[in-house]
N, C-alpha and C. Protein backbone atom coordinates (compact mmCIF):
# COMPACT_ATOMS: atom_id res chain seq x y z
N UNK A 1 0.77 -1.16 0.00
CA UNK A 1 0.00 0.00 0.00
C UNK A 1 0.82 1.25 0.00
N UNK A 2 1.99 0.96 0.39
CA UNK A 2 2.41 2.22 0.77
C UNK A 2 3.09 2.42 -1.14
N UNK A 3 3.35 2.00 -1.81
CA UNK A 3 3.36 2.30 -2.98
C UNK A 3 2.24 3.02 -3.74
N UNK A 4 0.98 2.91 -3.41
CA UNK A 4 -0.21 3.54 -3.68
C UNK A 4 0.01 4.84 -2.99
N UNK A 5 0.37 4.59 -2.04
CA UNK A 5 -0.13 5.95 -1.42
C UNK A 5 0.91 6.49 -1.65
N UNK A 6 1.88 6.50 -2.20
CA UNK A 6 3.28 7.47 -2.49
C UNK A 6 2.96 7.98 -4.54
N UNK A 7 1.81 6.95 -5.10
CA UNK A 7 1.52 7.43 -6.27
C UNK A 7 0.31 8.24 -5.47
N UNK A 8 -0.70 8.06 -5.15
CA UNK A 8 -1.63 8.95 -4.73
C UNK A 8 -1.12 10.35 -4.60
N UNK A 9 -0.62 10.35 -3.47
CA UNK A 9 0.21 11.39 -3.32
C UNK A 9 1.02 12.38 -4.01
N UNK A 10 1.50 11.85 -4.75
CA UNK A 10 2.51 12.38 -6.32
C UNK A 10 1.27 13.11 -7.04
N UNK A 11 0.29 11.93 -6.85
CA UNK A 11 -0.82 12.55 -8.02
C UNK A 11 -1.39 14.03 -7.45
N UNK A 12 -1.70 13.78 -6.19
CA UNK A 12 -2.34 14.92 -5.24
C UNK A 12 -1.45 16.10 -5.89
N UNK A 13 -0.30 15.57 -5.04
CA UNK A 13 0.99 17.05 -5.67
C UNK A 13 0.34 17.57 -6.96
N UNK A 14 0.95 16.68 -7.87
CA UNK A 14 0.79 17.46 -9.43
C UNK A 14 -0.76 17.91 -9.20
N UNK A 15 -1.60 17.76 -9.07
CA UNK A 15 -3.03 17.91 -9.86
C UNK A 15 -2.80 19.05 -8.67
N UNK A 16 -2.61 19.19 -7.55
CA UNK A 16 -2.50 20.81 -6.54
C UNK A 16 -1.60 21.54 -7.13
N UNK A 17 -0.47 21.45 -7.68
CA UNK A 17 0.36 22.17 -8.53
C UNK A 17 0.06 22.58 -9.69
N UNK A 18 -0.35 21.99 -10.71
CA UNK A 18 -0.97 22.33 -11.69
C UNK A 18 -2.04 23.44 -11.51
N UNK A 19 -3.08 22.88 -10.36
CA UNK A 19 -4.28 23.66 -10.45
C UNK A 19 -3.55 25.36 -10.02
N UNK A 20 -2.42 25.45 -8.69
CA UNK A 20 -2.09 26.44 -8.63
C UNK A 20 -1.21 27.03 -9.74
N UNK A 21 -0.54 26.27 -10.44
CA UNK A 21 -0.43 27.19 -11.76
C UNK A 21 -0.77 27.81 -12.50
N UNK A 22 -2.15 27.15 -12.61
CA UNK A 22 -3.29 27.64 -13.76
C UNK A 22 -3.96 29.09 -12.84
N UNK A 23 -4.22 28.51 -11.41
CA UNK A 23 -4.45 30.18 -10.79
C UNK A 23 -3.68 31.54 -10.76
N UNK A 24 -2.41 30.72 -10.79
CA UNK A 24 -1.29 31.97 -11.32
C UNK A 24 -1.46 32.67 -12.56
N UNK A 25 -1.69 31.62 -13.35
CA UNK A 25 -2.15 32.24 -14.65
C UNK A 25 -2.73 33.36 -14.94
N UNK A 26 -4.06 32.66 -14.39
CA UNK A 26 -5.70 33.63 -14.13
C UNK A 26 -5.14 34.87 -13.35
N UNK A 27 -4.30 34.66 -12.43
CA UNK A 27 -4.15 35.88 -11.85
C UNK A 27 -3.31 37.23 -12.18
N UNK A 28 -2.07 36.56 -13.11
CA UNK A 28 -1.48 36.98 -13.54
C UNK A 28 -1.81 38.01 -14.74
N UNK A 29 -3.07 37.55 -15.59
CA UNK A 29 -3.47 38.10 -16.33
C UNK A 29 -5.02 39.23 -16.02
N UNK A 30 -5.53 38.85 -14.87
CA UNK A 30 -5.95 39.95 -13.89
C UNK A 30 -5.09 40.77 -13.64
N UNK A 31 -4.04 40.95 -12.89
CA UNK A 31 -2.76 41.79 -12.21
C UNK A 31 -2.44 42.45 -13.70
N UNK A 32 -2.13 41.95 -14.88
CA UNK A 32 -1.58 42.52 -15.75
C UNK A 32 -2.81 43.59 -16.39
N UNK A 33 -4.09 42.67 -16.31
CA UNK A 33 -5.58 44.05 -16.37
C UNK A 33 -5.68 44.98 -16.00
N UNK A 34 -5.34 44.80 -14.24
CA UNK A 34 -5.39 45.49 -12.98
C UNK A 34 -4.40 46.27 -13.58
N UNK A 35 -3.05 46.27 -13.84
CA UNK A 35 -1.90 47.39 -13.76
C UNK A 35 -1.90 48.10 -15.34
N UNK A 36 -2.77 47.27 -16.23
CA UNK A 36 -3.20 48.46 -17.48
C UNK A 36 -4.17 49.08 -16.77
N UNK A 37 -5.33 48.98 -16.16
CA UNK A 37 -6.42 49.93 -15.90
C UNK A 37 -5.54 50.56 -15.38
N UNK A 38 -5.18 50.40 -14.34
CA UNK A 38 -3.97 51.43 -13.15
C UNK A 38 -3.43 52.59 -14.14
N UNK A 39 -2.39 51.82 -14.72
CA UNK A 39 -1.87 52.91 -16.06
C UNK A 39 -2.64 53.75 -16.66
N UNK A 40 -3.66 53.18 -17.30
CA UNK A 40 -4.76 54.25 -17.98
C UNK A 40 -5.22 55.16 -16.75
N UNK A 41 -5.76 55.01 -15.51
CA UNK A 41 -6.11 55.88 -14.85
C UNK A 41 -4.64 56.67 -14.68
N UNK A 42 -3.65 56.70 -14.27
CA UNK A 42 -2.94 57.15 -14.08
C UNK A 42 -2.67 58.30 -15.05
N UNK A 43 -2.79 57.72 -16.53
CA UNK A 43 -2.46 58.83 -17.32
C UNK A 43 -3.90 59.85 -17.78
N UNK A 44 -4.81 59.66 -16.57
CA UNK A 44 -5.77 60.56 -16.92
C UNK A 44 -5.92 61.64 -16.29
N UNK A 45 -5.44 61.07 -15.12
CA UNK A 45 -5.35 61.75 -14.06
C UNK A 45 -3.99 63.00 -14.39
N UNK A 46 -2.98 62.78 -15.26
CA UNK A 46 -1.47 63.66 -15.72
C UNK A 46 -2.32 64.74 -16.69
N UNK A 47 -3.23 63.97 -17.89
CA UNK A 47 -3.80 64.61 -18.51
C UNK A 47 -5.21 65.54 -17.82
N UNK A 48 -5.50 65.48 -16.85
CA UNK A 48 -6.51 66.03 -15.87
C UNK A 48 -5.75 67.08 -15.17
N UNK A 49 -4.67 66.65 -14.97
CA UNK A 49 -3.62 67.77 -13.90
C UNK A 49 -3.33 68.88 -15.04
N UNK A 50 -3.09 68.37 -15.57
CA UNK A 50 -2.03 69.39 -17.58
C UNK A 50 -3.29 70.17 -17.49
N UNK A 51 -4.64 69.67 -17.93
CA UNK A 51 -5.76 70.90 -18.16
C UNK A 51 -5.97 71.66 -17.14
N UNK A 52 -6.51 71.09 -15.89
CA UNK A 52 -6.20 71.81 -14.78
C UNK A 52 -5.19 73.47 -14.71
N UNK A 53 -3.67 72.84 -14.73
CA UNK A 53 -2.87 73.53 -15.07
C UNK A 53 -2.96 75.06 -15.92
N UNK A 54 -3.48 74.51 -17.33
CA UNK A 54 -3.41 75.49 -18.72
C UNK A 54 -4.78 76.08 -18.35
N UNK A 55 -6.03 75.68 -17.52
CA UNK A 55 -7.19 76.45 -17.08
C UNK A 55 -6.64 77.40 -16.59
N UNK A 56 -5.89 76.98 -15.26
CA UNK A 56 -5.16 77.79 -14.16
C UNK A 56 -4.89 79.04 -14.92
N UNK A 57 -4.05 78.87 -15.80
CA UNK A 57 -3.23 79.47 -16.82
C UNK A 57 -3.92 80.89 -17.43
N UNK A 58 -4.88 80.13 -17.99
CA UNK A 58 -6.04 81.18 -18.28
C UNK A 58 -6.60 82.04 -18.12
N UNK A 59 -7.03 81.46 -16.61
CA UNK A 59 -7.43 82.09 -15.58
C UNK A 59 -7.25 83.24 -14.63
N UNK A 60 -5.52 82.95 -14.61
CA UNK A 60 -4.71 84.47 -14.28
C UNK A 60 -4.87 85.15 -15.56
N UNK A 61 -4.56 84.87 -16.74
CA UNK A 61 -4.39 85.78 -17.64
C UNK A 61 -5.89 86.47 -17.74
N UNK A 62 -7.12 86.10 -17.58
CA UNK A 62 -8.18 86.94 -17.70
C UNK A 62 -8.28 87.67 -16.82
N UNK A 63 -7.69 87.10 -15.16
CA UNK A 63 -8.27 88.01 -14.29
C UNK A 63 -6.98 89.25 -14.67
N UNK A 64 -6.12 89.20 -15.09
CA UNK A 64 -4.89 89.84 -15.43
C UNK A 64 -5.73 91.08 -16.53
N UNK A 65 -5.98 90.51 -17.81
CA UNK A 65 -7.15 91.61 -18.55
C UNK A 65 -8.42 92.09 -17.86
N UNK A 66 -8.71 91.99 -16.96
CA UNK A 66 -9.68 92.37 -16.55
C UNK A 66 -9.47 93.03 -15.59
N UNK A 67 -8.23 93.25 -15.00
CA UNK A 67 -7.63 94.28 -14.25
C UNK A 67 -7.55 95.59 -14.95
N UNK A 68 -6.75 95.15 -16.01
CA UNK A 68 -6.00 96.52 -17.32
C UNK A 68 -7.29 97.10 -17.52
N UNK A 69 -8.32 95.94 -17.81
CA UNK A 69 -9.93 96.83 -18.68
C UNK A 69 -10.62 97.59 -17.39
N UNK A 70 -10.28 97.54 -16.44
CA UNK A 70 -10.63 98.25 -15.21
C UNK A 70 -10.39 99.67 -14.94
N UNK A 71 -8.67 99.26 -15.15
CA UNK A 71 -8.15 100.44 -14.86
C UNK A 71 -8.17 101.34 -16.40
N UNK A 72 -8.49 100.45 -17.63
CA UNK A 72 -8.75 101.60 -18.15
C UNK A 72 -10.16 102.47 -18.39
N UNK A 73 -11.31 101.58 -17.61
CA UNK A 73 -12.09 102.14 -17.78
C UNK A 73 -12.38 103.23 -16.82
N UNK A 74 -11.54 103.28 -15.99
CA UNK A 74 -11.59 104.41 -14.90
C UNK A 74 -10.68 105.63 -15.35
N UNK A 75 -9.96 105.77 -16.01
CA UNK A 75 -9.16 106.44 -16.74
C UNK A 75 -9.96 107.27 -17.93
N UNK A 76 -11.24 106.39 -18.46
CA UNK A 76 -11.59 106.84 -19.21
C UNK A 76 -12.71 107.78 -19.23
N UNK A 77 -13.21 107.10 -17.86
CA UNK A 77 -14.08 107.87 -16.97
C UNK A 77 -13.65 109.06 -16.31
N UNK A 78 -12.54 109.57 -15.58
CA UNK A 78 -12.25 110.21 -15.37
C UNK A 78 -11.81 111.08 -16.66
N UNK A 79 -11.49 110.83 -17.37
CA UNK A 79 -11.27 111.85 -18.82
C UNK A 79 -12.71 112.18 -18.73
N UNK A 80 -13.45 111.67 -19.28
CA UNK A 80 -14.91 111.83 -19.75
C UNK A 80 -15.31 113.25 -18.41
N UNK A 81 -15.25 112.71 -17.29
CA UNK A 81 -15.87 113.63 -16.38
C UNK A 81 -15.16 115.48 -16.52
N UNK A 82 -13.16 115.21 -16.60
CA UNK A 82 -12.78 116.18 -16.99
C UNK A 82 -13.50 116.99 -18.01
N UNK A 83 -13.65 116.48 -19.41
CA UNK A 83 -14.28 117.07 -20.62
C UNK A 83 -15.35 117.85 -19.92
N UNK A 84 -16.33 116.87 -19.24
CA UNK A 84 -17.83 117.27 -19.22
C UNK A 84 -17.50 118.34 -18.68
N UNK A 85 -16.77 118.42 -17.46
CA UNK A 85 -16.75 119.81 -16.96
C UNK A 85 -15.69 120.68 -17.72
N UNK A 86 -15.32 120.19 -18.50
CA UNK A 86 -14.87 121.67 -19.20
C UNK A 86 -15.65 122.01 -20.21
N UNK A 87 -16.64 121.23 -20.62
CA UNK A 87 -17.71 122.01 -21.54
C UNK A 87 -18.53 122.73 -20.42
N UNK A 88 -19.07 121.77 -19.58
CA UNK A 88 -19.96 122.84 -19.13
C UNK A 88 -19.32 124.37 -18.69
N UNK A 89 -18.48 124.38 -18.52
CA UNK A 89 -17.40 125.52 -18.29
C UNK A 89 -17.41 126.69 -19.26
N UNK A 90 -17.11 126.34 -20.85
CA UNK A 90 -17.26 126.52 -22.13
C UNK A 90 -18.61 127.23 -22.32
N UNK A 91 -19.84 126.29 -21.78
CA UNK A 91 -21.14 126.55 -21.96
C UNK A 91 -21.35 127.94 -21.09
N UNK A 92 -21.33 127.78 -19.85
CA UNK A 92 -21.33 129.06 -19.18
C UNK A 92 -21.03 130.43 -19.74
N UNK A 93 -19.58 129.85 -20.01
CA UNK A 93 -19.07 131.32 -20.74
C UNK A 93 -19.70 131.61 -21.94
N UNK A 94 -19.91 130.67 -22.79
CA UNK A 94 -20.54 131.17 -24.49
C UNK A 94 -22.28 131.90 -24.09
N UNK A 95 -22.93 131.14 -22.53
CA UNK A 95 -24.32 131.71 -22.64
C UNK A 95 -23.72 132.88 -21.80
N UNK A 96 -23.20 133.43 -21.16
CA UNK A 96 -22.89 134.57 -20.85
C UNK A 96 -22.34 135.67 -21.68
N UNK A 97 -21.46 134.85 -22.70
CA UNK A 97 -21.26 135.96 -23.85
C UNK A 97 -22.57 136.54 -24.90
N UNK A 98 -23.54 135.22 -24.87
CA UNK A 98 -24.76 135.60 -25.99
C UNK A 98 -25.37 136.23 -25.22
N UNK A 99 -25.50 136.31 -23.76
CA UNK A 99 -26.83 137.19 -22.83
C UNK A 99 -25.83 138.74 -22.76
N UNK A 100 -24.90 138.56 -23.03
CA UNK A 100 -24.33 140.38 -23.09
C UNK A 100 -24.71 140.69 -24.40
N UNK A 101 -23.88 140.14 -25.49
CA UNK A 101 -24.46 140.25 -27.09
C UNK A 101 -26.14 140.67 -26.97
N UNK A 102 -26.90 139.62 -26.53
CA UNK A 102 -28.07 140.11 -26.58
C UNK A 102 -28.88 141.34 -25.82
N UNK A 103 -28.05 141.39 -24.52
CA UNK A 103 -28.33 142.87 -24.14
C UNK A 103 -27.44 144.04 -24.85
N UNK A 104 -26.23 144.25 -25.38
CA UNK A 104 -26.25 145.26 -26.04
C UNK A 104 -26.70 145.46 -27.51
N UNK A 105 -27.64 144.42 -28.00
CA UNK A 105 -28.05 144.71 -28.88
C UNK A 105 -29.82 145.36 -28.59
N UNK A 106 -30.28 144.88 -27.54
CA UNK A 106 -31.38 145.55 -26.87
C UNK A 106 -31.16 147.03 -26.54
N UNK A 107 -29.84 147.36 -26.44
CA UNK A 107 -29.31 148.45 -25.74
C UNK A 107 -28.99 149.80 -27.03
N UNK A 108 -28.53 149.12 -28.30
CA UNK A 108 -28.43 149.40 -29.55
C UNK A 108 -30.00 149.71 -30.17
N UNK A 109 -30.91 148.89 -30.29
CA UNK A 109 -31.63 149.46 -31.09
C UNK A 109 -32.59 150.26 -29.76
N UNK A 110 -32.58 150.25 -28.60
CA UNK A 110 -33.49 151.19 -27.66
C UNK A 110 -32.70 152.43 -28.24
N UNK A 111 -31.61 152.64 -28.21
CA UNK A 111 -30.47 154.02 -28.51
C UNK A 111 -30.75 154.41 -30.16
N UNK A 112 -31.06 153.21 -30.77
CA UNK A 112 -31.80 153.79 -32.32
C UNK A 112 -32.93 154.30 -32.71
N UNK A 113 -33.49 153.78 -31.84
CA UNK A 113 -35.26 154.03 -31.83
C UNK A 113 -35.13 156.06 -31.33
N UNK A 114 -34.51 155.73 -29.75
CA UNK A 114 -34.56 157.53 -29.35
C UNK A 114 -33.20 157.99 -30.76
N UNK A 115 -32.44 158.07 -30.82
CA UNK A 115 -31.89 158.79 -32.47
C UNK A 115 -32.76 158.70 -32.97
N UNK A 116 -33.62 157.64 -33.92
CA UNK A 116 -34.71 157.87 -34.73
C UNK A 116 -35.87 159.26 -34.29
N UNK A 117 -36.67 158.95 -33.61
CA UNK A 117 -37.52 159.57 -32.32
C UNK A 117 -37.03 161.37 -32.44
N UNK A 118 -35.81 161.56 -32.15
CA UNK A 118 -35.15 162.54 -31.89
C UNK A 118 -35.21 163.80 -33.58
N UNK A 119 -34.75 162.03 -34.13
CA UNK A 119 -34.88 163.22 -35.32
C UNK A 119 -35.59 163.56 -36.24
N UNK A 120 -36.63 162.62 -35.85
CA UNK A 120 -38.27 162.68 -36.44
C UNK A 120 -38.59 164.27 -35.58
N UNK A 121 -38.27 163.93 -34.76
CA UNK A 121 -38.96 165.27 -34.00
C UNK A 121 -38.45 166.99 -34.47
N UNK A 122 -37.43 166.67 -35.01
CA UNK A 122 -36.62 167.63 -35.07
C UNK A 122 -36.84 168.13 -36.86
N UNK A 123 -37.35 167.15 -37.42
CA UNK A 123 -37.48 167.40 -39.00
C UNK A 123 -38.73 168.35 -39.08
N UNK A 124 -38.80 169.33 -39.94
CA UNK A 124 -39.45 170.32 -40.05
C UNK A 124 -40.88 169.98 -40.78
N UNK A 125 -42.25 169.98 -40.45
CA UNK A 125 -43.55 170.08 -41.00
C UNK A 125 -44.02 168.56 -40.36
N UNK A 126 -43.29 167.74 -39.61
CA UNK A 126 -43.97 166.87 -38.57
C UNK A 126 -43.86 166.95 -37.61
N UNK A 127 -45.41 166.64 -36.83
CA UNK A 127 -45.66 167.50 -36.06
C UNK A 127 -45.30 165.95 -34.62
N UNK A 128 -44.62 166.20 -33.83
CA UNK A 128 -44.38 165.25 -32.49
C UNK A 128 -45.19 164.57 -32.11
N UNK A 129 -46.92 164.91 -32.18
CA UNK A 129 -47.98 164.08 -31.77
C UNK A 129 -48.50 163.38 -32.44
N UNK A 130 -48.36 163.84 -33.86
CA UNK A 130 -48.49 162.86 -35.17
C UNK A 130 -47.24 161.73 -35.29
N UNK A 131 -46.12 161.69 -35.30
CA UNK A 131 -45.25 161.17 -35.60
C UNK A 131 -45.58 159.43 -35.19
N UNK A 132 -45.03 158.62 -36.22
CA UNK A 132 -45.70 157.20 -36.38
C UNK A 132 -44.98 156.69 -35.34
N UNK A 133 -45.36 155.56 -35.04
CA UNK A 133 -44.65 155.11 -33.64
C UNK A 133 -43.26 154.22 -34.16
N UNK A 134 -42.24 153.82 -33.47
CA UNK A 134 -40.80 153.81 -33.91
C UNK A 134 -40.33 152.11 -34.77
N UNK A 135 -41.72 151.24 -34.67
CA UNK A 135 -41.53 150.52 -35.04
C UNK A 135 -41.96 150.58 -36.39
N UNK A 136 -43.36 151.41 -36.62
CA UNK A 136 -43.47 151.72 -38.07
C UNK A 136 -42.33 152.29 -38.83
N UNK A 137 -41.62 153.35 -38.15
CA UNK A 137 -40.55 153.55 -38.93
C UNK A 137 -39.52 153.33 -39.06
N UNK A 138 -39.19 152.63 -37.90
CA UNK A 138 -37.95 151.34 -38.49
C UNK A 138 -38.22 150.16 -39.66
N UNK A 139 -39.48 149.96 -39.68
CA UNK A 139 -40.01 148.98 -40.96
C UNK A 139 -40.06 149.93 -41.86
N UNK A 140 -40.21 151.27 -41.98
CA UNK A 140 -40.35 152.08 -43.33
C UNK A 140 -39.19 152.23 -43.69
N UNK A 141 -38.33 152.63 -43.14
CA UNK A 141 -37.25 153.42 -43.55
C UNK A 141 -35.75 152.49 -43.98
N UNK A 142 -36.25 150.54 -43.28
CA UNK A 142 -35.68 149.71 -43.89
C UNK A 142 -36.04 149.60 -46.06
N UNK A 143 -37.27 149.83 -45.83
CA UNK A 143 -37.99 149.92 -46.83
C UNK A 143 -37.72 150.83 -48.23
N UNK A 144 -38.06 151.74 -47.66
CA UNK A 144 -37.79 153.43 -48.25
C UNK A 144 -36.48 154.18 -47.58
N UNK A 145 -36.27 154.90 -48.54
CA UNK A 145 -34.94 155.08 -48.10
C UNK A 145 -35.41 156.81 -48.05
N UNK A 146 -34.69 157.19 -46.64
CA UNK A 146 -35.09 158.48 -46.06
C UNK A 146 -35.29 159.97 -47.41
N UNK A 147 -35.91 160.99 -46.80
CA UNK A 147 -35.86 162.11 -47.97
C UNK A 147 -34.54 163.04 -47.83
């Protein structure tokens, strides 16, 4: 018997050896699955970091333009406000020059009317109480030209 049981045995071995070979196998080619998935995640994660990165990137550079467009829009604003007040400045003075213009021209024809007036009065065979009033004869005398 003990010859049986030393083939038994042998047999046990191999057929437990074998079978753990073949699990090596199986496993081996899991592990080799396992460490491609691994890899692929790995390089997604490099390519996830890289965009990350060049966002980053971006990101200063806009908040970077959007500083400059700040400061120039305050720059531009402040110009703008300068101008405004130097027109309105401008404005002041030009309606103050037309409200003198327009009073010495009020001042001009009141001073034409009495010359007119004066020398209506003074012309010989019309009589002061007759004499037409100064607007008729500023419209006549544009008209007709004196005797």
């Amino acid at each position: 018997m003990s010859r049986a049981r030393q083939v038994l045995g042998l047999f046990l071995v191999t057929l437990f050896g074998v079978y753990g070979c073949t699990q090596g196998q199986i496993g081996g080619r899991e592990k080799s699955a396992l460490e491609a998935k691994i890899q692929r995640l790995e390089e997604e994660v490099r390519s996830a970091h890289t965009a990350q990165q060049q966002l980053r990137q971006k990101l200063l550079a806009a908040e970077e333009r959007q500083v400059q467009l700040q400061k120039q829009l305050e720059q531009w604003q402040a110009q703008a406000a300068a101008e405004r007040e130097a027109l309105r400045a401008e404005l002041k003075v030009r309606t103050a020059e037309r409200d003198a213009l327009a009073a010495h021209y009020d001042k001009f024809r009141k001073d034409l009317r009495d010359l007119l007036q004066q020398a209506e009065a003074t012309l010989p065979g019309i009589s002061p109480a007759v004499a037409p009033p100064p607007s008729a004869v500023s419209a006549r005398s544009a008209t007709e030209p004196l005797p």
